[in-house]
PDB file of N, CA and C in Angstrom:
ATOM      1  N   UNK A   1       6.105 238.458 162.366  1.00  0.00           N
ATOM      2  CA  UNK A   1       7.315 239.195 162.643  1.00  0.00           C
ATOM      3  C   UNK A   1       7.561 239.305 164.146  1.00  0.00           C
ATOM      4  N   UNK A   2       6.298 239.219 165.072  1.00  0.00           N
ATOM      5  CA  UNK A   2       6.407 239.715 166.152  1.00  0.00           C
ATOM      6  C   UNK A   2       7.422 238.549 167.279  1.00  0.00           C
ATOM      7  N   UNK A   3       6.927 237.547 166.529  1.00  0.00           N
ATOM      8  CA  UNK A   3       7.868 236.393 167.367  1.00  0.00           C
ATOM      9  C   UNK A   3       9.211 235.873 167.069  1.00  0.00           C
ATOM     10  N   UNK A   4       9.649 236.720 166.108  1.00  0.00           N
ATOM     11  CA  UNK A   4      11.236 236.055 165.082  1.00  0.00           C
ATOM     12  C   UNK A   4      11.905 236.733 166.928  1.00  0.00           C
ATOM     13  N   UNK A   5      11.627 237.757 167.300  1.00  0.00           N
ATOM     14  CA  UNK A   5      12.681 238.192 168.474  1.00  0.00           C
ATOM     15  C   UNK A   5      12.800 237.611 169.732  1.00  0.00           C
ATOM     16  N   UNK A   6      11.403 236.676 170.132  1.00  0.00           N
ATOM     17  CA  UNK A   6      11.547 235.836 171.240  1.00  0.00           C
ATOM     18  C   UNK A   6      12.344 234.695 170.977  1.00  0.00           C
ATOM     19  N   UNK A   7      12.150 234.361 169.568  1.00  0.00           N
ATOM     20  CA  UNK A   7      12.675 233.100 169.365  1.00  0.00           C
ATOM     21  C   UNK A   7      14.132 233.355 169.038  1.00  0.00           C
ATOM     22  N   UNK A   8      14.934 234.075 168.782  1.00  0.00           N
ATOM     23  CA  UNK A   8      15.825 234.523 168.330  1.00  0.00           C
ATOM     24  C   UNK A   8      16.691 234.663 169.693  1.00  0.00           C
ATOM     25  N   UNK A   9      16.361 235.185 171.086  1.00  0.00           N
ATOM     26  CA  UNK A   9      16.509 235.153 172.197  1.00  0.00           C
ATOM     27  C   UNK A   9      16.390 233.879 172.806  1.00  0.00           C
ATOM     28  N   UNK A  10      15.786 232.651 172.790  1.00  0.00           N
ATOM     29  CA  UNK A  10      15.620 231.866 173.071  1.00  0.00           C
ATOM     30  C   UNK A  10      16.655 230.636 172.373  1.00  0.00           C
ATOM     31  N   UNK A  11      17.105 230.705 170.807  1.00  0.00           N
ATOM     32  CA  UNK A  11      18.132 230.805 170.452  1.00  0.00           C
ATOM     33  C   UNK A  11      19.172 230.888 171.265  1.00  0.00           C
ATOM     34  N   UNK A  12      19.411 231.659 171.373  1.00  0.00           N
ATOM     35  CA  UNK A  12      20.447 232.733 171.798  1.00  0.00           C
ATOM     36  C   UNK A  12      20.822 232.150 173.417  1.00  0.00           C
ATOM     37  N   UNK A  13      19.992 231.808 174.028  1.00  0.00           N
ATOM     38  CA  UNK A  13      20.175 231.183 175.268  1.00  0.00           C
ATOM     39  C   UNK A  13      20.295 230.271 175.350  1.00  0.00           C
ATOM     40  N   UNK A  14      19.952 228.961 174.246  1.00  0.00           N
ATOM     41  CA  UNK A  14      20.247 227.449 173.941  1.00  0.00           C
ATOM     42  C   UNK A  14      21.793 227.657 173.971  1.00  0.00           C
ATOM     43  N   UNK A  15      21.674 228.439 173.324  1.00  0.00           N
ATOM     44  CA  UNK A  15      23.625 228.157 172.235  1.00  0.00           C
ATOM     45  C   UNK A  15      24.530 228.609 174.094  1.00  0.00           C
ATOM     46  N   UNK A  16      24.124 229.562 174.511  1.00  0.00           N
ATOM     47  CA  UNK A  16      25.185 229.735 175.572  1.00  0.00           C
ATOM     48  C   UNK A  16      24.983 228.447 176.679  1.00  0.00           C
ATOM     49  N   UNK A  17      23.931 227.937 177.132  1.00  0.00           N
ATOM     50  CA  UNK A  17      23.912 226.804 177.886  1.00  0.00           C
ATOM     51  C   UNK A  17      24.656 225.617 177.356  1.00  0.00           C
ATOM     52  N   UNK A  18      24.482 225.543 175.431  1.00  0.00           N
ATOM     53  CA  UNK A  18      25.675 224.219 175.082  1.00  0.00           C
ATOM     54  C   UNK A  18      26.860 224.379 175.093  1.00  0.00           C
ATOM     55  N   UNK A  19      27.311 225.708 175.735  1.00  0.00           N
ATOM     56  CA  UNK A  19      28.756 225.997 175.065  1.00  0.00           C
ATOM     57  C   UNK A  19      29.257 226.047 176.569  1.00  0.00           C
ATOM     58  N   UNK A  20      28.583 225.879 177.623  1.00  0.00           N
ATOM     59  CA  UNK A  20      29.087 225.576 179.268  1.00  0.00           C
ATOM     60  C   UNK A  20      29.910 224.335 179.464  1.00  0.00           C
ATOM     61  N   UNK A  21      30.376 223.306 178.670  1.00  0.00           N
ATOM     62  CA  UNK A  21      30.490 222.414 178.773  1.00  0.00           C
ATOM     63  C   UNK A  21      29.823 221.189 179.999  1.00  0.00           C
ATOM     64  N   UNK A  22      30.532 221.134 180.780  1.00  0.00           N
ATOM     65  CA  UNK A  22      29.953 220.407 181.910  1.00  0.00           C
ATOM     66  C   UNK A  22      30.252 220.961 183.069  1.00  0.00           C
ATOM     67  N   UNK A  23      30.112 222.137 183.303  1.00  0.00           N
ATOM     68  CA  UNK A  23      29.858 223.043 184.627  1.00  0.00           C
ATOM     69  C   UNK A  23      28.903 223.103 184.914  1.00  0.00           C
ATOM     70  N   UNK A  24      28.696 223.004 186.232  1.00  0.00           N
ATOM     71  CA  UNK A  24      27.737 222.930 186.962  1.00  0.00           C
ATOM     72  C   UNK A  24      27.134 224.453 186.977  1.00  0.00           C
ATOM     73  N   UNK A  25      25.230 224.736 186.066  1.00  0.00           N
ATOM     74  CA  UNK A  25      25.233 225.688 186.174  1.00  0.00           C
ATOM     75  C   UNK A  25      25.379 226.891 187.792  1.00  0.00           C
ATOM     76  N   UNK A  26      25.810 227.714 187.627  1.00  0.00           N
ATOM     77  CA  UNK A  26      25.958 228.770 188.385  1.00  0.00           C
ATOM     78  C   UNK A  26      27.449 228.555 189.062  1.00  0.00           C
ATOM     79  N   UNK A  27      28.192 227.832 188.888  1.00  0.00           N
ATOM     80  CA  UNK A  27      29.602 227.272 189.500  1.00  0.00           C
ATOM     81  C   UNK A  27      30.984 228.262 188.957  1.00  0.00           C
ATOM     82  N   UNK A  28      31.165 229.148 189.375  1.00  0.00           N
ATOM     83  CA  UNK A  28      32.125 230.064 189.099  1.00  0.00           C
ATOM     84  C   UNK A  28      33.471 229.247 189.127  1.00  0.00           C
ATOM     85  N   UNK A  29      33.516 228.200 189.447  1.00  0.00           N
ATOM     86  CA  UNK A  29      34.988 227.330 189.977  1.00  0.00           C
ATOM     87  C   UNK A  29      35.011 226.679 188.725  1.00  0.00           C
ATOM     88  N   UNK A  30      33.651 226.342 188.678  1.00  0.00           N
ATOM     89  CA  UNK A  30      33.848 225.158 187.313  1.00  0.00           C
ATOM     90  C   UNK A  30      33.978 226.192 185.980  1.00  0.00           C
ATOM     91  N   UNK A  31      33.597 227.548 186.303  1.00  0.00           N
ATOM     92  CA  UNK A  31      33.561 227.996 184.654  1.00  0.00           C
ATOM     93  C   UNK A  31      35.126 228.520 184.906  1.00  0.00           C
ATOM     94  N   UNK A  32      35.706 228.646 186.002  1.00  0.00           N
ATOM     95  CA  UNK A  32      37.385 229.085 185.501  1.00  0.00           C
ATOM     96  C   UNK A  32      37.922 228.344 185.201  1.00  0.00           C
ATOM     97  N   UNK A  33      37.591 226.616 185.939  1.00  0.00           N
ATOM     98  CA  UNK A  33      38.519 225.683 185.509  1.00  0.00           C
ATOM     99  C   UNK A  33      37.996 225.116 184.180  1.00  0.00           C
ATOM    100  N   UNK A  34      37.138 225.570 183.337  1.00  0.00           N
ATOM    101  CA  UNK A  34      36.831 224.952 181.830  1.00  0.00           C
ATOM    102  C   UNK A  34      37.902 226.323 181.224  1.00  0.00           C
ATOM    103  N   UNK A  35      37.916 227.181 181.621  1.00  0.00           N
ATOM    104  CA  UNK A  35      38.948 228.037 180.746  1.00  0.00           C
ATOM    105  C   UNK A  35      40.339 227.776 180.994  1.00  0.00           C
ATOM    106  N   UNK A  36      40.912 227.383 182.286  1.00  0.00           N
ATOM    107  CA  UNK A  36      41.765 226.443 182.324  1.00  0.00           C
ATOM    108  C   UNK A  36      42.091 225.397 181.664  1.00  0.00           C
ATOM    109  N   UNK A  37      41.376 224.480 181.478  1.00  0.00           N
ATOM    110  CA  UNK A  37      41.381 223.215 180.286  1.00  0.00           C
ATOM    111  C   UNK A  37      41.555 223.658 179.267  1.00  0.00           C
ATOM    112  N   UNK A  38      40.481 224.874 178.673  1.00  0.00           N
ATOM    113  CA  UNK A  38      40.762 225.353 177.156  1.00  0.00           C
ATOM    114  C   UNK A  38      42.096 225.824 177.078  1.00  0.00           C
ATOM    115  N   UNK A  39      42.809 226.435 178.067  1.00  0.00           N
ATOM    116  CA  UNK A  39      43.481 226.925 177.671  1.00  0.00           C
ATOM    117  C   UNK A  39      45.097 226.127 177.995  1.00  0.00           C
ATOM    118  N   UNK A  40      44.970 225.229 178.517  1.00  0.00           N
ATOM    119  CA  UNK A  40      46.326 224.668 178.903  1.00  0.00           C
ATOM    120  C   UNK A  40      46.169 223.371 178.320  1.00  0.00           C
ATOM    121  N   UNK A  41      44.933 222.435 178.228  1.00  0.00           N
ATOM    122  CA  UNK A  41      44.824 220.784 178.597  1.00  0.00           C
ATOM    123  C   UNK A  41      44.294 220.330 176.529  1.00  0.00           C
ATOM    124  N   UNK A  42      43.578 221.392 176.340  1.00  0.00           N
ATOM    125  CA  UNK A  42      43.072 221.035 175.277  1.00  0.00           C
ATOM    126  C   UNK A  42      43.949 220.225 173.252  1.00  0.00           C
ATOM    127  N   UNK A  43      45.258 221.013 173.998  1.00  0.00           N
ATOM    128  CA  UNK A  43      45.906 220.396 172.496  1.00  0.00           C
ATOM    129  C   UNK A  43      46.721 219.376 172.874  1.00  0.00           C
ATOM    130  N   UNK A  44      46.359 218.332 173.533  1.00  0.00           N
ATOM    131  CA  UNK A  44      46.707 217.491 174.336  1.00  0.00           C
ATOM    132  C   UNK A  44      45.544 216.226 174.352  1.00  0.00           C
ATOM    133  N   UNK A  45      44.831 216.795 175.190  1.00  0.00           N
ATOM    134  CA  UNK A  45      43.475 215.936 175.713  1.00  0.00           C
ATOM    135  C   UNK A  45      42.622 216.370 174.704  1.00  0.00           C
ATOM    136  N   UNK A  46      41.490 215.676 174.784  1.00  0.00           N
ATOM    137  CA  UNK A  46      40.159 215.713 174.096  1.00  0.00           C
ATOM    138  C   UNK A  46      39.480 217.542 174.576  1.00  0.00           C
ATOM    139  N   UNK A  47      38.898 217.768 172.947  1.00  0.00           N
ATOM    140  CA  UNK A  47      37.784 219.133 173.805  1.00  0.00           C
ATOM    141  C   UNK A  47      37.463 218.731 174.766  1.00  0.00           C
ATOM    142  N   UNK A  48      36.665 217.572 174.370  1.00  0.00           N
ATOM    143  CA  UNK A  48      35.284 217.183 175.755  1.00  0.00           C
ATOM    144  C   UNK A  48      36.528 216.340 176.531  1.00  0.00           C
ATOM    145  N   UNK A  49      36.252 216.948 177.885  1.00  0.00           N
ATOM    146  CA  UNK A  49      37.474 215.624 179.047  1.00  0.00           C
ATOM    147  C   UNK A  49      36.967 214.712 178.975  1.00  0.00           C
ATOM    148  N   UNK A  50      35.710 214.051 178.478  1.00  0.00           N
ATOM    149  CA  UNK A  50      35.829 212.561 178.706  1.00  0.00           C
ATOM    150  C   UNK A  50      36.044 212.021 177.514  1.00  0.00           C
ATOM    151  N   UNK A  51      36.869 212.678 176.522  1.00  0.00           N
ATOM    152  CA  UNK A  51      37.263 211.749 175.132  1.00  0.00           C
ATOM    153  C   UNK A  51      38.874 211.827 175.262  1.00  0.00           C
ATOM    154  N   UNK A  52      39.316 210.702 174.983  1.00  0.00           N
ATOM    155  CA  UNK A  52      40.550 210.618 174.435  1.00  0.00           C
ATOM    156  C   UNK A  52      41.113 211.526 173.829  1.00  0.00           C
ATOM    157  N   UNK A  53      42.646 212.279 173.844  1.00  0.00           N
ATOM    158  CA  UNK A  53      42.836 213.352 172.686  1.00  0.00           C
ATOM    159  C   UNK A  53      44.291 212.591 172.124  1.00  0.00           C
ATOM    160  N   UNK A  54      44.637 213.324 171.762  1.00  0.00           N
ATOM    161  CA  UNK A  54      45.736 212.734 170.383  1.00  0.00           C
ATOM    162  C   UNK A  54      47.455 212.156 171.244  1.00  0.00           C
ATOM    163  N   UNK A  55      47.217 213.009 172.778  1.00  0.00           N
ATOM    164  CA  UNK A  55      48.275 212.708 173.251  1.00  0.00           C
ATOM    165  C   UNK A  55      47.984 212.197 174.410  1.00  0.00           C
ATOM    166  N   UNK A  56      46.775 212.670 175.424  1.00  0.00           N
ATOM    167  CA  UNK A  56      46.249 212.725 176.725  1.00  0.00           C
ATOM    168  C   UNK A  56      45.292 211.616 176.521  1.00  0.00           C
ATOM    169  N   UNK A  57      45.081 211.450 177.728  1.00  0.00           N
ATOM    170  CA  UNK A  57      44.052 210.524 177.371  1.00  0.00           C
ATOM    171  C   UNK A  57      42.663 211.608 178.441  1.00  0.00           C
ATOM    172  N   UNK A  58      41.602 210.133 178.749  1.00  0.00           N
ATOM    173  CA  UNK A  58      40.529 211.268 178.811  1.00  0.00           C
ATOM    174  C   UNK A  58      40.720 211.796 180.624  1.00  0.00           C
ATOM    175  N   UNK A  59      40.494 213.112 180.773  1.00  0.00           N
ATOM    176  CA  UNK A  59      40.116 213.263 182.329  1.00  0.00           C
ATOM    177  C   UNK A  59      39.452 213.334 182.857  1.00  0.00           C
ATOM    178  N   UNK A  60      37.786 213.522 182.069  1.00  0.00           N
ATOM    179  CA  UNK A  60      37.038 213.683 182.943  1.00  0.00           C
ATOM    180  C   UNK A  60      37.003 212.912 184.321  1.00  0.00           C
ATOM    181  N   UNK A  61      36.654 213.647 185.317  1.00  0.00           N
ATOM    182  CA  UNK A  61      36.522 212.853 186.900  1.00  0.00           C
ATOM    183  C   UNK A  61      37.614 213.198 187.577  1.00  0.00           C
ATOM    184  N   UNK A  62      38.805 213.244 186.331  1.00  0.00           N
ATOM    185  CA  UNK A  62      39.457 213.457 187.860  1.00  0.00           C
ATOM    186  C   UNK A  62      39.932 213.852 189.116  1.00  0.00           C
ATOM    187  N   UNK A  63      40.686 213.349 190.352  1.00  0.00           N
ATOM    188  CA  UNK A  63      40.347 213.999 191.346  1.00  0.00           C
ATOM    189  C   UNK A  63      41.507 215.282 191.404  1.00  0.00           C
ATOM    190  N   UNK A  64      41.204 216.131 192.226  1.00  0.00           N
ATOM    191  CA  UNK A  64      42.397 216.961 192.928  1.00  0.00           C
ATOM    192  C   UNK A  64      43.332 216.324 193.401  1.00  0.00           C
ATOM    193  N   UNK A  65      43.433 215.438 193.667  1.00  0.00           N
ATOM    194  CA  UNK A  65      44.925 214.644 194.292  1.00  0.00           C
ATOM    195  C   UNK A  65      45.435 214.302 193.174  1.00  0.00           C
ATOM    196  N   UNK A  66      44.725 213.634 192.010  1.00  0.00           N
ATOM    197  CA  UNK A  66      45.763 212.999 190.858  1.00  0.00           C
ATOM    198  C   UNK A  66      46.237 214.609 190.016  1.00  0.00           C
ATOM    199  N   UNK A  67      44.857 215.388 189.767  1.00  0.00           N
ATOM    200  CA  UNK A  67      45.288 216.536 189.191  1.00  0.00           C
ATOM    201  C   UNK A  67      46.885 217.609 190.209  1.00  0.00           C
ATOM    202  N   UNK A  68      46.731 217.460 191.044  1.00  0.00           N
ATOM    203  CA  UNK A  68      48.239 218.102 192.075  1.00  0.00           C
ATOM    204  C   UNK A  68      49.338 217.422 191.627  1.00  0.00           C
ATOM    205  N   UNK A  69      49.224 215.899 191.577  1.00  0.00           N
ATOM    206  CA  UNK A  69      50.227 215.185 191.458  1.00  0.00           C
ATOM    207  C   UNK A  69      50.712 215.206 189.563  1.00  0.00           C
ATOM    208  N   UNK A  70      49.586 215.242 189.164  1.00  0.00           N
ATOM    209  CA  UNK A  70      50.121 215.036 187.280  1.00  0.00           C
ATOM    210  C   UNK A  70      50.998 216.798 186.950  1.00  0.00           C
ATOM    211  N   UNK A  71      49.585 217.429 187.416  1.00  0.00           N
ATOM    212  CA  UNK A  71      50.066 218.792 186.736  1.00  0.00           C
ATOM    213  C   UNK A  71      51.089 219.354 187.472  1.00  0.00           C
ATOM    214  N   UNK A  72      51.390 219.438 188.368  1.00  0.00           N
ATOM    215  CA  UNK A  72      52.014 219.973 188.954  1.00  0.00           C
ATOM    216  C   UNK A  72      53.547 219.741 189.475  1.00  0.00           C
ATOM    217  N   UNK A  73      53.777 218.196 189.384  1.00  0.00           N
ATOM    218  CA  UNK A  73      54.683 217.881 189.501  1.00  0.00           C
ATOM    219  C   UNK A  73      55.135 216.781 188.391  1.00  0.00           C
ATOM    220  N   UNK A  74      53.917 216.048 187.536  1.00  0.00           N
ATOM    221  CA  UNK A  74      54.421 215.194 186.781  1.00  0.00           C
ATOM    222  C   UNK A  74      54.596 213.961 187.183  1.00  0.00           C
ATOM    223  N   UNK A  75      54.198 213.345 187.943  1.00  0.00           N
ATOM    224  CA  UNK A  75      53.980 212.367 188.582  1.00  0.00           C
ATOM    225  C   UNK A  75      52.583 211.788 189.191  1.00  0.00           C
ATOM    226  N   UNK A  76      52.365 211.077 189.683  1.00  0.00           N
ATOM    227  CA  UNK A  76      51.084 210.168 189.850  1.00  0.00           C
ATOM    228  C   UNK A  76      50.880 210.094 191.597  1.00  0.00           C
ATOM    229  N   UNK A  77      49.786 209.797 192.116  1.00  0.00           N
ATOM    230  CA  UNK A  77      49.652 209.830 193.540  1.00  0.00           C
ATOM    231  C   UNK A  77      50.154 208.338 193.843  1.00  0.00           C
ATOM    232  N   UNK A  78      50.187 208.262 195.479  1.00  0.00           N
ATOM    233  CA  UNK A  78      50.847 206.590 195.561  1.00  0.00           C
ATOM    234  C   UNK A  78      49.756 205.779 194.824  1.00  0.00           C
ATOM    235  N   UNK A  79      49.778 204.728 194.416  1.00  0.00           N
ATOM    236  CA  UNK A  79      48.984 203.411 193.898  1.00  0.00           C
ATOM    237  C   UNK A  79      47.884 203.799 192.424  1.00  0.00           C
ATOM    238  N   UNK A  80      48.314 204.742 192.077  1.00  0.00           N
ATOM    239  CA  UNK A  80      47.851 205.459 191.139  1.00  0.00           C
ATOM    240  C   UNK A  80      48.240 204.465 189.557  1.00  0.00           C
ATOM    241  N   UNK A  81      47.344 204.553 188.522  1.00  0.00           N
ATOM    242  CA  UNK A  81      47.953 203.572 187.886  1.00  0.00           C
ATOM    243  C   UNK A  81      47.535 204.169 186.361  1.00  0.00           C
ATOM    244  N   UNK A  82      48.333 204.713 185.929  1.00  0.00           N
ATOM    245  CA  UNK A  82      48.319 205.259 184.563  1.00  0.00           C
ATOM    246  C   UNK A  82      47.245 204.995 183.731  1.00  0.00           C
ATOM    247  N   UNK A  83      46.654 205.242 182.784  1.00  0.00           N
ATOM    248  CA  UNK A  83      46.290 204.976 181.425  1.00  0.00           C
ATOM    249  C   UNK A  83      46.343 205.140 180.648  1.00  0.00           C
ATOM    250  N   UNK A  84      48.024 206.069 180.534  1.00  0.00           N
ATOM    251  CA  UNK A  84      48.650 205.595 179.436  1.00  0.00           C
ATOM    252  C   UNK A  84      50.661 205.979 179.777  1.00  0.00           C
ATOM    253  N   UNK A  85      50.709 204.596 179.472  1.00  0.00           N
ATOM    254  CA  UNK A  85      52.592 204.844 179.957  1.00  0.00           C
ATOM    255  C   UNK A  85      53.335 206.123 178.982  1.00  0.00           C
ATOM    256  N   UNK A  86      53.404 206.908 179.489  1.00  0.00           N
ATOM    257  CA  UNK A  86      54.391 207.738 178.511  1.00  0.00           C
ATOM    258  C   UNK A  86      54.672 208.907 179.963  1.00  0.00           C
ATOM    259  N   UNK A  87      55.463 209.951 179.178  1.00  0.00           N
ATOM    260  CA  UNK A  87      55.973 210.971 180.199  1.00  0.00           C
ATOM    261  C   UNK A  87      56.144 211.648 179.303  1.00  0.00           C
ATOM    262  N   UNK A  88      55.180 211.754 178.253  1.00  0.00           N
ATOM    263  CA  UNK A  88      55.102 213.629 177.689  1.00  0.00           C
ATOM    264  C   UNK A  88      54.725 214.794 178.102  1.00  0.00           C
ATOM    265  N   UNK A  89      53.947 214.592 179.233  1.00  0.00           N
ATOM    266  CA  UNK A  89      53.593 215.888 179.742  1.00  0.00           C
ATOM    267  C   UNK A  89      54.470 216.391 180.581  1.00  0.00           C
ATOM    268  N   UNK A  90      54.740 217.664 180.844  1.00  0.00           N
ATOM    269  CA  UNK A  90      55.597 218.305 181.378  1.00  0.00           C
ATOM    270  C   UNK A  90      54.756 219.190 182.380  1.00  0.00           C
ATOM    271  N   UNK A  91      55.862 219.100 183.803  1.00  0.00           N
ATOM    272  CA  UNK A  91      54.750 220.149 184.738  1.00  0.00           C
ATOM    273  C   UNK A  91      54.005 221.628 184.394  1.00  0.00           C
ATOM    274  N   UNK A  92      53.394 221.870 185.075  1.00  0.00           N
ATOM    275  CA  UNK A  92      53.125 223.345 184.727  1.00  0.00           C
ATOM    276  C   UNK A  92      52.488 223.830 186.003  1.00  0.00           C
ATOM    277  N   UNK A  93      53.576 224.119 186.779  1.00  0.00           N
ATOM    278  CA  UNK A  93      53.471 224.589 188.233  1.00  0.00           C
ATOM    279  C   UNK A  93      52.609 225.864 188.456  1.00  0.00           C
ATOM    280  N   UNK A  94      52.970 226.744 187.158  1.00  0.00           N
ATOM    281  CA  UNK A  94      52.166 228.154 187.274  1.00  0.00           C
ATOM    282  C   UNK A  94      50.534 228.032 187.747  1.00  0.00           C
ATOM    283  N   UNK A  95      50.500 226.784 187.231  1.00  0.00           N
ATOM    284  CA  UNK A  95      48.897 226.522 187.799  1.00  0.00           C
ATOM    285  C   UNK A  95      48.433 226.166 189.202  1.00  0.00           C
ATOM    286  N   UNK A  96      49.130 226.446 189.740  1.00  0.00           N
ATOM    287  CA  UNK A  96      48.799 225.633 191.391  1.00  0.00           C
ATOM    288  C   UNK A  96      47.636 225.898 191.902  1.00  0.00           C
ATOM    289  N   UNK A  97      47.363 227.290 191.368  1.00  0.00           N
ATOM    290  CA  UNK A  97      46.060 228.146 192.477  1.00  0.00           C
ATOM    291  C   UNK A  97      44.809 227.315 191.731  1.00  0.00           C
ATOM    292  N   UNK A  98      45.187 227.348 190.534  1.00  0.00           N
ATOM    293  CA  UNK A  98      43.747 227.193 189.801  1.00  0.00           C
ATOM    294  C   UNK A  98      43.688 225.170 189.621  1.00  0.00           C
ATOM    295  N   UNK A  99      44.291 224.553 190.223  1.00  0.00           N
ATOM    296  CA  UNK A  99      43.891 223.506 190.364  1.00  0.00           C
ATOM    297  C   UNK A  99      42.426 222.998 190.982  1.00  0.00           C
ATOM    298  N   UNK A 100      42.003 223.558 191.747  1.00  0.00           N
ATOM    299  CA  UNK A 100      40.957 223.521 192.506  1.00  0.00           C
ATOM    300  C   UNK A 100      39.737 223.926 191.842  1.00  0.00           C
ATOM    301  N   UNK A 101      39.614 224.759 190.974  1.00  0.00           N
ATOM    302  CA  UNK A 101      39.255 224.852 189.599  1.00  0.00           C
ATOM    303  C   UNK A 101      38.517 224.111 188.781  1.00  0.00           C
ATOM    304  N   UNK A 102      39.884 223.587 188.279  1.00  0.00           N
ATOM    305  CA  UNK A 102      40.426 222.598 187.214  1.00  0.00           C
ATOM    306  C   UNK A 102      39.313 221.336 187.718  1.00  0.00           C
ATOM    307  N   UNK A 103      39.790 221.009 189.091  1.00  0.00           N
ATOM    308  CA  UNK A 103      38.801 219.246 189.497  1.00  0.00           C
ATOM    309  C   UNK A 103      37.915 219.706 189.634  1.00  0.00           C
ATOM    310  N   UNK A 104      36.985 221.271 189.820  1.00  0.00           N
ATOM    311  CA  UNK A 104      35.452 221.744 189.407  1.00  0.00           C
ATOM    312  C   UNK A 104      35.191 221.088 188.311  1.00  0.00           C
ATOM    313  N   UNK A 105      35.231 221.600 187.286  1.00  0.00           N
ATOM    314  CA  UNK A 105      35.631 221.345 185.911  1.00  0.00           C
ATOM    315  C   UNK A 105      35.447 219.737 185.729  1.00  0.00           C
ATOM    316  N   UNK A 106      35.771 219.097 186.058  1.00  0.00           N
ATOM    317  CA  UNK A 106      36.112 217.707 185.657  1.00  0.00           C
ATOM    318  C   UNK A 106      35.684 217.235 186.397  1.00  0.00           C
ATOM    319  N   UNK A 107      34.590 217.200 187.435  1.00  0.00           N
ATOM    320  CA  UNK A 107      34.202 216.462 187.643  1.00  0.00           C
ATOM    321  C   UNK A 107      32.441 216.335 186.937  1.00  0.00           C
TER     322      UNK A 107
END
């Protein structure tokens, strides 16, 4: 009986380290910009940024310059080259601050 509570704790600390996604532990930038993703990028893009999602394709990596230029204005940096032709996404300027974030996050 005496060990169901270490292990149960130990548990307990697996499950929150898998559920960090790919933030860098202790990275306060990267854990706002994964709630950023969840909360703006995800019914779009893949959970995980480096999978394909139903409309987005994948982001992991990318930089702050392409992320300024997509999200924010909807457009691409100079010589920038799609991977995937469409123009469904629509800006979402409200995000400006937390861009910086966001390329925590993804990278």
């Amino acid at each position: 009986m005496g060990w169901r509570r270490p292990l149960a704790g130990l548990a307990c600390i697996a499950t929150l380290a898998a559920c960090s996604g790919n933030a860098t532990p202790g990275s306060e930038a990267a854990a706002r910009g994964r709630d950023v993703y969840l909360g703006y990028c995800v019914s779009c893009h893949a959970q995980d940024p480096a999978g394909d999602g139903p409309l987005g394709p994948a982001v992991k990596g990318s930089s702050e310059e392409l992320l300024r230029a997509r999200v924010l204005h909807g457009t691409y940096p100079p010589g920038y080259t799609p991977k995937r032709p469409s123009a469904v996404m629509q800006p979402l300027p409200q995000l400006e601050s937390k861009i910086p974030d966001l390329a925590a996050y993804l990278r």
